[in-house]
C-alpha atoms as a PDB file:
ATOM      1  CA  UNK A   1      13.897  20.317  23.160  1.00  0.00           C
ATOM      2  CA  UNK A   2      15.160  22.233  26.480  1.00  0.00           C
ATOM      3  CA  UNK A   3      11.991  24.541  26.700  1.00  0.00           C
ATOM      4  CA  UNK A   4       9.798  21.570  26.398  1.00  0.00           C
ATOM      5  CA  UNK A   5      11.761  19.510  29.302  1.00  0.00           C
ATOM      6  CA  UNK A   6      11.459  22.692  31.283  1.00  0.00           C
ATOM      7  CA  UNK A   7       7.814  23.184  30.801  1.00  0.00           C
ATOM      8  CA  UNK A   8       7.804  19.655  31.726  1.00  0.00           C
ATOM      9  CA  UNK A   9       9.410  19.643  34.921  1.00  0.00           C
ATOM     10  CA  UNK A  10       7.790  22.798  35.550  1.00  0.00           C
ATOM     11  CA  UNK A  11       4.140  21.484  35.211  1.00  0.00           C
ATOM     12  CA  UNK A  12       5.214  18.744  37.593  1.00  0.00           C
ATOM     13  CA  UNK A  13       6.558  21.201  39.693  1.00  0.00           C
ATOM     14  CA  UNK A  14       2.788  22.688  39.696  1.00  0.00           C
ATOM     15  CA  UNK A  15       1.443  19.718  40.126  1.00  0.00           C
ATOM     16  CA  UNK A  16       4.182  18.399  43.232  1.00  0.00           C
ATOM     17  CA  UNK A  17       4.313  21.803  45.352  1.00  0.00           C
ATOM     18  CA  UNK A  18       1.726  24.076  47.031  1.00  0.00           C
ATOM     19  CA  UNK A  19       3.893  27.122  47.379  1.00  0.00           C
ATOM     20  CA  UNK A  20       2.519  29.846  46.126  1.00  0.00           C
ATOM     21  CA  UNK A  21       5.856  31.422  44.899  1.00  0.00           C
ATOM     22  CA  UNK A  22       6.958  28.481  42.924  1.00  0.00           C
ATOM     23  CA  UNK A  23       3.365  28.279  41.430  1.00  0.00           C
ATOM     24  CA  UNK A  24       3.348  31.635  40.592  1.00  0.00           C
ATOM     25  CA  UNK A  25       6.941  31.209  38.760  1.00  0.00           C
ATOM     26  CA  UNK A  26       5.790  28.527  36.764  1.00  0.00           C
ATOM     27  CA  UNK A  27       3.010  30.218  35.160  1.00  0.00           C
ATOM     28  CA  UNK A  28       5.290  33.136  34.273  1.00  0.00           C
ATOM     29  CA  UNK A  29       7.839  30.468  33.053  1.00  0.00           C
ATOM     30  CA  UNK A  30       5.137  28.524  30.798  1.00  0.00           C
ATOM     31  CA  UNK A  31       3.731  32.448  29.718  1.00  0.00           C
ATOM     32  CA  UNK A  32       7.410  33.322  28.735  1.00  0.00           C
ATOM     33  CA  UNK A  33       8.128  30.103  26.749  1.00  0.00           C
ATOM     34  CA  UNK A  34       7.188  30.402  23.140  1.00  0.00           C
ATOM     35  CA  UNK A  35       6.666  26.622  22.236  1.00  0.00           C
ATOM     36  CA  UNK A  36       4.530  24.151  20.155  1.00  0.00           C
ATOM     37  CA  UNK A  37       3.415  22.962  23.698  1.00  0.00           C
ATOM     38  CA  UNK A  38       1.799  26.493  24.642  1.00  0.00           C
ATOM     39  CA  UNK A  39      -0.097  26.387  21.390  1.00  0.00           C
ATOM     40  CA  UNK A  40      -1.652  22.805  22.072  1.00  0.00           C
ATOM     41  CA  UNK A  41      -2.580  23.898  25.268  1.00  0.00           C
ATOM     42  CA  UNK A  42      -4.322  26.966  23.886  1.00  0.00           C
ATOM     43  CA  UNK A  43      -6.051  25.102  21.366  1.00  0.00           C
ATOM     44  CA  UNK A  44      -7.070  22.889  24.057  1.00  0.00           C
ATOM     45  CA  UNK A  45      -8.459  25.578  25.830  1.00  0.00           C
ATOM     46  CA  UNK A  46     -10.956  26.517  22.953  1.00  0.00           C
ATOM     47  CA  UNK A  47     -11.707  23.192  22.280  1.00  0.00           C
ATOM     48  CA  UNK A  48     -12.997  22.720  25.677  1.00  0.00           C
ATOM     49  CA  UNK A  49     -15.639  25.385  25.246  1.00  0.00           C
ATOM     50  CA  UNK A  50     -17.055  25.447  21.531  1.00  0.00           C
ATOM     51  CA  UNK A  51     -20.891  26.682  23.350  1.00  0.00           C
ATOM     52  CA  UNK A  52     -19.368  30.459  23.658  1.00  0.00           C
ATOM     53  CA  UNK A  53     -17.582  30.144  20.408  1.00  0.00           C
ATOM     54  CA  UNK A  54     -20.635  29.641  18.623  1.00  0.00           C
ATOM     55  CA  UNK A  55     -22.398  32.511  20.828  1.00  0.00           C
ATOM     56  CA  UNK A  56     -19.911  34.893  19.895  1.00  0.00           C
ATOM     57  CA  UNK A  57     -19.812  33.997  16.129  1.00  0.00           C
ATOM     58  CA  UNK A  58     -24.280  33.767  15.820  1.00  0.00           C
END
């Protein structure tokens, strides 16, 4: 449960503060964190574009 509340706090953190430093932390923290919350926002990802799936695949 830590990882998640980190990811959480850390998307806020995104979200909250336009320094470029602490943005660019928080994508390398996020990248580095294994979780169940990195895979639902990968599958979100392909969701989002089915089109180029389809391309690819025909």
């Amino acid at each position: 449960m830590d990882t998640i509340n980190e990811r959480f706090i850390c998307h806020l953190t995104f979200i909250n503060v336009l320094n470029k430093y602490q943005r660019e932390t928080c994508v390398k923290r996020s990248i580095n964190l294994p979780t169940k919350a990195n895979a639902v926002t990968t599958s979100r990802r392909r969701k989002l574009k089915p089109e180029r799936i389809k391309e690819k695949v025909h």
